[in-house]
N, C-alpha and C. Protein backbone atom coordinates (compact mmCIF):
# COMPACT_ATOMS: atom_id res chain seq x y z
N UNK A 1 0.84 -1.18 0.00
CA UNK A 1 0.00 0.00 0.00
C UNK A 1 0.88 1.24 0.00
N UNK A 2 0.51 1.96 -0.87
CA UNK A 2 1.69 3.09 -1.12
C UNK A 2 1.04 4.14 0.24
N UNK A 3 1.69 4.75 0.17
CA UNK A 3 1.28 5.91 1.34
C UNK A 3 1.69 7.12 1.52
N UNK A 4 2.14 7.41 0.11
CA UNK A 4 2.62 8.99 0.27
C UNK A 4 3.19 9.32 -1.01
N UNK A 5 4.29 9.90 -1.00
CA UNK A 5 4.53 10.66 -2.38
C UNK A 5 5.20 9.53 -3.48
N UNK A 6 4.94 9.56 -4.57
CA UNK A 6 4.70 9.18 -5.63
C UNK A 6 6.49 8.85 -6.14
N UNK A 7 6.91 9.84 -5.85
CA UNK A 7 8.75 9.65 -5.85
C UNK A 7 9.44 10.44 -4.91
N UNK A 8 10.43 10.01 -4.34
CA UNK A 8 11.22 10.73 -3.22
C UNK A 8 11.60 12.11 -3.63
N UNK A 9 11.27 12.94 -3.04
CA UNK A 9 11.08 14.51 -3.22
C UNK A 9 10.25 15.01 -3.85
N UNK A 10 9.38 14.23 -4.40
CA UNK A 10 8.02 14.46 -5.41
C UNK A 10 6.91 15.33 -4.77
N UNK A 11 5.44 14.68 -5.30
CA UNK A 11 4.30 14.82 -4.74
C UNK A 11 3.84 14.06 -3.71
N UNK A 12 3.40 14.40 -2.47
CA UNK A 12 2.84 14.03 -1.73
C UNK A 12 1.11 14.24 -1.37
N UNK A 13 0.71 12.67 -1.39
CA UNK A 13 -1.19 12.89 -0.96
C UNK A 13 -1.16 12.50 -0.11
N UNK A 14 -1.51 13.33 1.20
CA UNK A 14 -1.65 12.88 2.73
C UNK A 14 -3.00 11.76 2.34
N UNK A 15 -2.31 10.37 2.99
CA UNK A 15 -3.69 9.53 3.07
C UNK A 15 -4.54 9.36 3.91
N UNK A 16 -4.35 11.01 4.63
CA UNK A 16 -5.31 10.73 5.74
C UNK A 16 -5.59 9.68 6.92
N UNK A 17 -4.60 8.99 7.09
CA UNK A 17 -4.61 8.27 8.84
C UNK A 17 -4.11 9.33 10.04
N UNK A 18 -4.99 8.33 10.63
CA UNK A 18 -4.53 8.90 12.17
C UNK A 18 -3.85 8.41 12.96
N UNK A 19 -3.53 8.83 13.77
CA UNK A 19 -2.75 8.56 14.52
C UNK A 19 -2.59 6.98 15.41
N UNK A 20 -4.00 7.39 15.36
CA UNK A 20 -4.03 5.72 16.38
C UNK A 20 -4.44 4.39 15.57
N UNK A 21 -3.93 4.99 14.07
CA UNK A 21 -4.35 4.03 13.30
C UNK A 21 -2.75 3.25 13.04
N UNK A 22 -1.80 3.76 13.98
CA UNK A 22 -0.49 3.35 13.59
C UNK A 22 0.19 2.48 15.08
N UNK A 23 -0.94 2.20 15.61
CA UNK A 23 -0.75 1.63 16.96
C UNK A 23 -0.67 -0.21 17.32
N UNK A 24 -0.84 -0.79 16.16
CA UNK A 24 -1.15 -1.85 15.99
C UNK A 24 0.17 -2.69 16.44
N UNK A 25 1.07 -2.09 16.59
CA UNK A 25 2.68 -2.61 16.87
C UNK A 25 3.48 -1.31 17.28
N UNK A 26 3.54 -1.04 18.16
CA UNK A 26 4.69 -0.12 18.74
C UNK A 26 5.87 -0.70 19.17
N UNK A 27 7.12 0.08 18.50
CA UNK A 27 8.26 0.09 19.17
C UNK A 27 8.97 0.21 20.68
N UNK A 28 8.93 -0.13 21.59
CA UNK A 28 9.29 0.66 22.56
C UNK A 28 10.69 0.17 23.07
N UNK A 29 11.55 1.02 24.44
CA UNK A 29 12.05 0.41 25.01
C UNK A 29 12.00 -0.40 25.36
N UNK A 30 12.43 -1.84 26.36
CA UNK A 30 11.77 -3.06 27.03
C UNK A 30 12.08 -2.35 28.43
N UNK A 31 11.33 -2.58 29.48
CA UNK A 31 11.73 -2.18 30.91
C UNK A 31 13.01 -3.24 31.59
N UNK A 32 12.93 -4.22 31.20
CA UNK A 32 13.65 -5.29 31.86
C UNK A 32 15.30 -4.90 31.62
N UNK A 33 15.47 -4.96 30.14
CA UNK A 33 16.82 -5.13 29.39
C UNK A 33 17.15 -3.58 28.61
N UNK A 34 15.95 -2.82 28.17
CA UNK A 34 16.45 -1.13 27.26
C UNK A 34 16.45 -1.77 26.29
N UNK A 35 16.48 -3.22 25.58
CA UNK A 35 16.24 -3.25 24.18
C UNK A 35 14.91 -2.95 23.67
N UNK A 36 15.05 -3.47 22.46
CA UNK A 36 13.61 -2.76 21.60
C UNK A 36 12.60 -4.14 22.03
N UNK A 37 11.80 -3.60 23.01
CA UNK A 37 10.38 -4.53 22.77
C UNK A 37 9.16 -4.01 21.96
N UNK A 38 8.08 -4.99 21.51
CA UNK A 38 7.14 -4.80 21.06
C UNK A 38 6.06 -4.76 21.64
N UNK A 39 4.95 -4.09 21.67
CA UNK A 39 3.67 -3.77 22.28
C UNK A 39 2.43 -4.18 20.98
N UNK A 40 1.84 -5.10 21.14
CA UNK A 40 1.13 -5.89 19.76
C UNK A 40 -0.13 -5.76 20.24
N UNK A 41 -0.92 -5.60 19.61
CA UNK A 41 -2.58 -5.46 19.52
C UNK A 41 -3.35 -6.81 19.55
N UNK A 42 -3.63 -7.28 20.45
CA UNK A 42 -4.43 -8.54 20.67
C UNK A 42 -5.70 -8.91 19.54
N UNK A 43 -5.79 -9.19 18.48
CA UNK A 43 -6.65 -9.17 17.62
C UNK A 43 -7.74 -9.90 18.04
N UNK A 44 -7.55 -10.76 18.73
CA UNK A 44 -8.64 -11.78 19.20
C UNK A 44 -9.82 -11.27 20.52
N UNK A 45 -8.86 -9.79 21.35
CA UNK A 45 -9.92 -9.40 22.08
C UNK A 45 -10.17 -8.05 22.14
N UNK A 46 -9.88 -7.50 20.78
CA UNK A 46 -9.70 -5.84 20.27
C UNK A 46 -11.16 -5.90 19.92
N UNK A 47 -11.83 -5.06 20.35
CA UNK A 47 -13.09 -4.66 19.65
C UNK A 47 -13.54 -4.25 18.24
N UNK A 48 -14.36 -4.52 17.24
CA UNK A 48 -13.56 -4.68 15.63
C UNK A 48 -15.33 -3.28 15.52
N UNK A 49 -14.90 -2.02 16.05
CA UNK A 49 -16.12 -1.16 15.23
C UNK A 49 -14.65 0.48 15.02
N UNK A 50 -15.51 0.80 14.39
CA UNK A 50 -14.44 1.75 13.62
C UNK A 50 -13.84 3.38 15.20
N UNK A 51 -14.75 3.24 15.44
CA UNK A 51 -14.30 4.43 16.38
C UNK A 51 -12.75 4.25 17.06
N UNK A 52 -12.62 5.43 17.57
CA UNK A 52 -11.40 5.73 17.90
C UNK A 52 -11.61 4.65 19.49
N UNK A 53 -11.98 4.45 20.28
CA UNK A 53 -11.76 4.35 21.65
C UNK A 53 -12.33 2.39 21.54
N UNK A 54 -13.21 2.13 20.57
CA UNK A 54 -13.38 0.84 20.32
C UNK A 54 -12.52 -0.26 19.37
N UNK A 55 -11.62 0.64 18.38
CA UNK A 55 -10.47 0.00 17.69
C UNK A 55 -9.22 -0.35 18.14
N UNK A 56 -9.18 0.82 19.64
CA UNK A 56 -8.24 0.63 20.35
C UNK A 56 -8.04 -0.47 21.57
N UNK A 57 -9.58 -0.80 22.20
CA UNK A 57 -9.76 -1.20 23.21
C UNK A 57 -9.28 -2.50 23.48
N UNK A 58 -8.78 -3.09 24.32
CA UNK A 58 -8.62 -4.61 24.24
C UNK A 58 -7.03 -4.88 24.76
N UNK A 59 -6.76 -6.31 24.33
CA UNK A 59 -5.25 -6.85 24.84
C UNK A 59 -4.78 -6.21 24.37
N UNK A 60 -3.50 -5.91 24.90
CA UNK A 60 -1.91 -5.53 24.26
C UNK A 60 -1.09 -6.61 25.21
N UNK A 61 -0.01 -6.88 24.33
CA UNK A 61 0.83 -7.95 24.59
C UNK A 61 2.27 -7.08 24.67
N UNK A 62 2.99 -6.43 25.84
CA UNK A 62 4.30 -6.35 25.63
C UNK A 62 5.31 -7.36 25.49
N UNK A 63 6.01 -7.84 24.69
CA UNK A 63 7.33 -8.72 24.48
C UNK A 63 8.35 -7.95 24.02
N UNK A 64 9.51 -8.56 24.67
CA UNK A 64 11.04 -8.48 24.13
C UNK A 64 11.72 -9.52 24.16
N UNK A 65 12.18 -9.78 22.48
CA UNK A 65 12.68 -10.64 21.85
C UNK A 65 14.12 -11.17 22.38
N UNK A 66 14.60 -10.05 22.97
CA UNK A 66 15.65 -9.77 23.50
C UNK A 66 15.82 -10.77 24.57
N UNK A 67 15.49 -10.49 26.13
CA UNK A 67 15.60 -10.96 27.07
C UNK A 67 13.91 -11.76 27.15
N UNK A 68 13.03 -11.98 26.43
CA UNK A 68 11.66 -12.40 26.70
C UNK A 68 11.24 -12.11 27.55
N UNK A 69 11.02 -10.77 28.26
CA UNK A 69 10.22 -9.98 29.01
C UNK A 69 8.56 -9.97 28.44
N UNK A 70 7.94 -10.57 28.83
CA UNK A 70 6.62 -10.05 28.18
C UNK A 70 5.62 -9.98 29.48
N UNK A 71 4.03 -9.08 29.32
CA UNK A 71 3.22 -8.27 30.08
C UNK A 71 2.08 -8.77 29.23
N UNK A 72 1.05 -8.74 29.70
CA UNK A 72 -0.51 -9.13 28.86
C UNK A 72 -1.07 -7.94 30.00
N UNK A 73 -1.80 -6.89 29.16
CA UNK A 73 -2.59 -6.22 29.98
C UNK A 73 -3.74 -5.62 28.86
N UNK A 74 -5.53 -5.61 29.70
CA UNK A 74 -5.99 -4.95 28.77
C UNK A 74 -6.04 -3.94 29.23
N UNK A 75 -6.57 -2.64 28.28
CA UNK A 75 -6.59 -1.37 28.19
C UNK A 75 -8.05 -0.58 27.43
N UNK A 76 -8.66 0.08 27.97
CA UNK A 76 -10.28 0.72 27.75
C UNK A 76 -9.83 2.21 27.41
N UNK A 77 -8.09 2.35 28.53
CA UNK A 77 -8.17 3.87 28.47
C UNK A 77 -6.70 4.08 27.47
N UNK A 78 -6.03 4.88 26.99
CA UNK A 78 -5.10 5.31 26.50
C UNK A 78 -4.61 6.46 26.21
N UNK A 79 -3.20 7.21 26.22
CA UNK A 79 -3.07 8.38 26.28
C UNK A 79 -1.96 8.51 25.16
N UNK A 80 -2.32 9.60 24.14
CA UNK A 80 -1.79 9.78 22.51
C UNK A 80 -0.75 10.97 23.60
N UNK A 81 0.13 11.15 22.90
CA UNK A 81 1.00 12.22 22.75
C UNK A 81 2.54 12.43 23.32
N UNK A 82 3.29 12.47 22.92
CA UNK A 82 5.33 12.52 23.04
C UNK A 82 5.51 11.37 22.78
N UNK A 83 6.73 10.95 23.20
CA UNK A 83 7.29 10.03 22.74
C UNK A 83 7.13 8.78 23.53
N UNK A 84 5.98 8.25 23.46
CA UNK A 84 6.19 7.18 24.83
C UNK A 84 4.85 6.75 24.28
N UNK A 85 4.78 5.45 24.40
CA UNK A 85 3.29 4.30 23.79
C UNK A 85 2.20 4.71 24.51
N UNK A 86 1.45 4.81 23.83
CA UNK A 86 -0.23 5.27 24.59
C UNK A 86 -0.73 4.03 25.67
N UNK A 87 0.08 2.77 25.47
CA UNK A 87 -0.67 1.75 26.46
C UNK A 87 -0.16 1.32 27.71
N UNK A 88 1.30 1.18 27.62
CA UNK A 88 1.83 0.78 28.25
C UNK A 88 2.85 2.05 29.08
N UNK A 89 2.79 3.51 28.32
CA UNK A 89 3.21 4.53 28.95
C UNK A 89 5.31 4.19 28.49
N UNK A 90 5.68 3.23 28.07
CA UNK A 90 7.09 3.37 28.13
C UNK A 90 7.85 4.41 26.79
N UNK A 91 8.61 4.88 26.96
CA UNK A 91 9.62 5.37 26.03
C UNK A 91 9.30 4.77 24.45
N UNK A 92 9.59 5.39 23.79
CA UNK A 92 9.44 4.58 21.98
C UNK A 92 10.92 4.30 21.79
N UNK A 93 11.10 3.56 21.25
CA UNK A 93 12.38 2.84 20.57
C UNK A 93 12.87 4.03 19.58
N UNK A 94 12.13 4.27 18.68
CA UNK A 94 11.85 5.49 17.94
C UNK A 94 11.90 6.97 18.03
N UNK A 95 12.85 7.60 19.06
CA UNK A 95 12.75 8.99 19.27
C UNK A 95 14.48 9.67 19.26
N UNK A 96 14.50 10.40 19.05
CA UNK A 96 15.78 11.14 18.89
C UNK A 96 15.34 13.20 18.58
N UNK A 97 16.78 13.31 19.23
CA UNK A 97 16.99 14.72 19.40
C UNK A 97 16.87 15.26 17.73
N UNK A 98 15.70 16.80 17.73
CA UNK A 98 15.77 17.26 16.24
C UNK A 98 15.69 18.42 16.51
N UNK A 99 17.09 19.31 16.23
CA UNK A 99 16.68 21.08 16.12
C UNK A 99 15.88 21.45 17.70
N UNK A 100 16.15 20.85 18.41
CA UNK A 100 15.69 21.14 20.17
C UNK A 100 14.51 21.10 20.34
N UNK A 101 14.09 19.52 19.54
CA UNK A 101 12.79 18.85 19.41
C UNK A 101 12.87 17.48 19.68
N UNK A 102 11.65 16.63 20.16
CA UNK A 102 12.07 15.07 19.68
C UNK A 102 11.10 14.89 18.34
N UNK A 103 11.81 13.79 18.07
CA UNK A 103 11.18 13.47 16.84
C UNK A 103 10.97 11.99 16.74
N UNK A 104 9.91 11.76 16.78
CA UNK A 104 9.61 10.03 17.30
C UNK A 104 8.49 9.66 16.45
N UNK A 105 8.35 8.19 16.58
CA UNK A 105 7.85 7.45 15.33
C UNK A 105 7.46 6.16 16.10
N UNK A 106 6.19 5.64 16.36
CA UNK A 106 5.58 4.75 16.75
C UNK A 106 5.92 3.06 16.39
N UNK A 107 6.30 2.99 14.82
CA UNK A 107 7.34 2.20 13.87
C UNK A 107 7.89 2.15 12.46
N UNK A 108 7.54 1.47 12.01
CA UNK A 108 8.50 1.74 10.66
C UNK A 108 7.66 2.26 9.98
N UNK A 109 5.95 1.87 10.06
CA UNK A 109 5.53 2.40 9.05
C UNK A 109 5.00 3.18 8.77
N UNK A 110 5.22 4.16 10.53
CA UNK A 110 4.66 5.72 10.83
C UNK A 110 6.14 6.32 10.33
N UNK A 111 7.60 6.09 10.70
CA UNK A 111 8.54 6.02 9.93
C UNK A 111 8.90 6.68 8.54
N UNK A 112 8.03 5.83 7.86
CA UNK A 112 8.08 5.61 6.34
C UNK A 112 7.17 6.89 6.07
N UNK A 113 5.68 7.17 6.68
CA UNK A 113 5.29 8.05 6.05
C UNK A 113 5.91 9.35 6.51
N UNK A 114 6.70 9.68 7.73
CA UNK A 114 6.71 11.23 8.23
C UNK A 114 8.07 11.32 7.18
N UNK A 115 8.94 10.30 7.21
CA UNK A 115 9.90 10.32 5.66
C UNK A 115 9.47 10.57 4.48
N UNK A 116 8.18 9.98 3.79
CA UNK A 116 7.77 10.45 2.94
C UNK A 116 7.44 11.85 2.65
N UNK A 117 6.85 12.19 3.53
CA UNK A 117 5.72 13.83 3.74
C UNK A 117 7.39 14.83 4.00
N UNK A 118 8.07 14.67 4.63
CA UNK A 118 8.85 15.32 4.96
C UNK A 118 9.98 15.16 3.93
N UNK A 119 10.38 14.22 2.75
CA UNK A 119 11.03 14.49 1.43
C UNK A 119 10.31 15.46 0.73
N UNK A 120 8.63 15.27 0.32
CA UNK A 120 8.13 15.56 -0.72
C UNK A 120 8.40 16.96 -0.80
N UNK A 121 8.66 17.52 -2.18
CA UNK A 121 8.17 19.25 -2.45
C UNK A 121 7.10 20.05 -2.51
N UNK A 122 5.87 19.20 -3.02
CA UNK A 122 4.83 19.61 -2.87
C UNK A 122 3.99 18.57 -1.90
N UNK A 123 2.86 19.67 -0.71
CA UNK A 123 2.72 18.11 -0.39
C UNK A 123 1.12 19.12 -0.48
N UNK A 124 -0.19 17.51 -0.84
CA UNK A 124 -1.35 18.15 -1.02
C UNK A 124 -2.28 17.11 0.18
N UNK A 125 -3.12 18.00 0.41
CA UNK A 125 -4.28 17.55 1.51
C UNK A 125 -5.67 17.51 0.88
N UNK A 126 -6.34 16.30 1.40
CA UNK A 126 -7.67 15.91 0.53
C UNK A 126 -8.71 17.06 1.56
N UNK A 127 -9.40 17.42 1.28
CA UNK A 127 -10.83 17.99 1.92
C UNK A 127 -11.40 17.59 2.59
N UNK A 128 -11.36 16.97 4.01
CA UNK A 128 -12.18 16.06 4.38
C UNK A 128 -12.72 16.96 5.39
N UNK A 129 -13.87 17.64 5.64
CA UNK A 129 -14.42 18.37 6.71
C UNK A 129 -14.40 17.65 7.97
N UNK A 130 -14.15 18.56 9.11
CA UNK A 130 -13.82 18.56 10.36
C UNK A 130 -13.16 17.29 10.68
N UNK A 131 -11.84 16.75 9.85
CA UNK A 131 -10.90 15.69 9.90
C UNK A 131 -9.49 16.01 9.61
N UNK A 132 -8.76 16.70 10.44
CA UNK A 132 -6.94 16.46 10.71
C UNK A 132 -6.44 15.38 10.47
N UNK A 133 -5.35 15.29 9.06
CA UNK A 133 -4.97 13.60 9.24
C UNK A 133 -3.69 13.93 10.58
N UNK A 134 -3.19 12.93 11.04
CA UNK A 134 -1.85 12.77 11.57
C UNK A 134 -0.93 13.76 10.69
N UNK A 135 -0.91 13.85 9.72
CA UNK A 135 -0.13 14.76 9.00
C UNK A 135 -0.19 15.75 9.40
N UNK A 136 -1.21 16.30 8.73
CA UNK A 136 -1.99 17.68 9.46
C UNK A 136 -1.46 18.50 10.44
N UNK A 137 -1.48 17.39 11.50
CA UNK A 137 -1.16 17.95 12.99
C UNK A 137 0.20 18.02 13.86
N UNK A 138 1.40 17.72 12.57
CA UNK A 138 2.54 18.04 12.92
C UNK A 138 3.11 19.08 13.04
N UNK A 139 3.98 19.11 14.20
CA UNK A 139 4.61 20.49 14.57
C UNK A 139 5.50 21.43 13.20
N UNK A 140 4.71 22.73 13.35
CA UNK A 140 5.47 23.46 12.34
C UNK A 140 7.24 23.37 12.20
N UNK A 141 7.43 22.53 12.98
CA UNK A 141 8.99 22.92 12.79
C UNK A 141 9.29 21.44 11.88
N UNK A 142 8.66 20.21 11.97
CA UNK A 142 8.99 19.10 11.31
C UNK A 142 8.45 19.83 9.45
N UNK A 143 7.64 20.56 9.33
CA UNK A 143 7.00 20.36 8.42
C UNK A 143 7.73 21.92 7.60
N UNK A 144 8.68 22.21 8.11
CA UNK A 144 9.15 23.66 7.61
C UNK A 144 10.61 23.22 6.56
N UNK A 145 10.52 23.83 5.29
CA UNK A 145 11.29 23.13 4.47
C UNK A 145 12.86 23.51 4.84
N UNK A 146 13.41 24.74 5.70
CA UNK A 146 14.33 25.06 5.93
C UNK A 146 14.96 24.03 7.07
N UNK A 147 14.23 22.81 7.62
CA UNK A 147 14.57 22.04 8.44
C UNK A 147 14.58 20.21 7.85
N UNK A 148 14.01 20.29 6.17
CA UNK A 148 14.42 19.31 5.67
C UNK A 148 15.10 18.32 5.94
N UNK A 149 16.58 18.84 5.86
CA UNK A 149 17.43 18.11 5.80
C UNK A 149 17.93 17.47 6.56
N UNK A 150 17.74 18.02 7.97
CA UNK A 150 18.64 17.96 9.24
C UNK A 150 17.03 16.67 10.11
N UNK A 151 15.49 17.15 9.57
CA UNK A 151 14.84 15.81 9.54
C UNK A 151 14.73 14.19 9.44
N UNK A 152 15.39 14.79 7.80
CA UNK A 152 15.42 13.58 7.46
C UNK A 152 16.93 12.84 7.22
N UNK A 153 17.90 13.71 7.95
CA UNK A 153 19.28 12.58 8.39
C UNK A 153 18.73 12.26 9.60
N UNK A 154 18.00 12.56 10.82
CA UNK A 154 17.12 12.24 11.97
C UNK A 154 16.62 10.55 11.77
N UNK A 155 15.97 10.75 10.39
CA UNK A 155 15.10 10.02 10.49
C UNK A 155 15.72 8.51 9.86
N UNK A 156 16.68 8.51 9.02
CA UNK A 156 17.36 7.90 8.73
C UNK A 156 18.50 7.31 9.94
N UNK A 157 18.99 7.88 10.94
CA UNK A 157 18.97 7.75 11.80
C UNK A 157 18.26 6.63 12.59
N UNK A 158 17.13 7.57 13.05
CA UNK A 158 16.45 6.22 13.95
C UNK A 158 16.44 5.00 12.86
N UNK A 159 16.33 5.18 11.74
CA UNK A 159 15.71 3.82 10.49
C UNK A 159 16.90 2.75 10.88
N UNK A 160 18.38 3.14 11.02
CA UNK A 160 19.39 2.68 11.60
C UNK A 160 19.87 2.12 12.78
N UNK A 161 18.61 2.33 13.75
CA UNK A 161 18.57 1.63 14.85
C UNK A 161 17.56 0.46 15.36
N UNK A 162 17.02 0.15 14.20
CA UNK A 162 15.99 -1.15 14.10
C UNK A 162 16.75 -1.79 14.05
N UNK A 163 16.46 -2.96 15.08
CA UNK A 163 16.91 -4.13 15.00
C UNK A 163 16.61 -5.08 14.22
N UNK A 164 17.66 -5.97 13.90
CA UNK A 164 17.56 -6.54 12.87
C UNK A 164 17.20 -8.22 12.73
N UNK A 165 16.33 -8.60 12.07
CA UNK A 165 15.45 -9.73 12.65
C UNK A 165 15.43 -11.26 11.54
């Protein structure tokens, strides 16, 4: 599924996700060991209706591959925002210092698009009344072209600290 601009530095069509549509696998620290554990979406007891608070609801499974630390907890409530998993509250695997900002990424394939949106030259937004994608709602300083560059060696960066499987 493509998800953004058409060629690297090209055109960009925000596809309109949100945020918590990129939650399905988070990166995080592990508490046990500091390696990269995973926080996985229990499919079997996730509630399957489209809203925000019912797509979310249900198991999450923390594991690390690493030392096999793992947690089963469910979750009704969750909290969006910095650098740290909405479920389990830990650090993201995914964050690093930008221009006296963090700049963090849930996983590869929230990753892939703030890389995308943040190469493109032109970037265009669909019309969707009273709907902010995740795009949308990034800080003017990620989205300012005089900070390009120094972004996206950032981001390439973290891309460099996935472990390798």
């Amino acid at each position: 599924m493509s998800m953004g601009s058409e060629q690297a530095g090209g055109r960009f069509l925000d596809p309109l996700i949100q945020l918590w549509q990129l939650t399905d696998t988070v990166l995080v620290r592990c508490p046990a060991c500091g390696g990269c554990a995973l926080v996985l979406r229990d499919f079997d007891t996730a509630e399957r209706v489209p809203e925000i608070s019912g797509a979310l609801s249900g198991r999450r499974r923390l594991r690390c591959r690493a030392c096999g630390f793992c947690k089963d907890e469910f979750f009704s409530e969750f909290l969006f925002g910095g650098p740290v998993d909405p479920f389990f509250r830990l650090p993201l695997w995914l964050q690093t210092d930008c221009r006296g900002h963090v700049l963090w990424a849930y996983n590869v394939e929230h990753l892939n698009l703030l890389e995308s949106y943040v190469a493109a030259r032109l970037r265009e937004r669909r019309a969707v009344p009273g709907s902010l994608s995740m795009l949308a709602r990034l800080p003017a300083w990620v989205k300012s072209a005089k900070n390009r560059d120094e972004v996206l060696r950032v981001i390439g960066r973290m891309r460099a600290s996935l472990p390798h499987s």
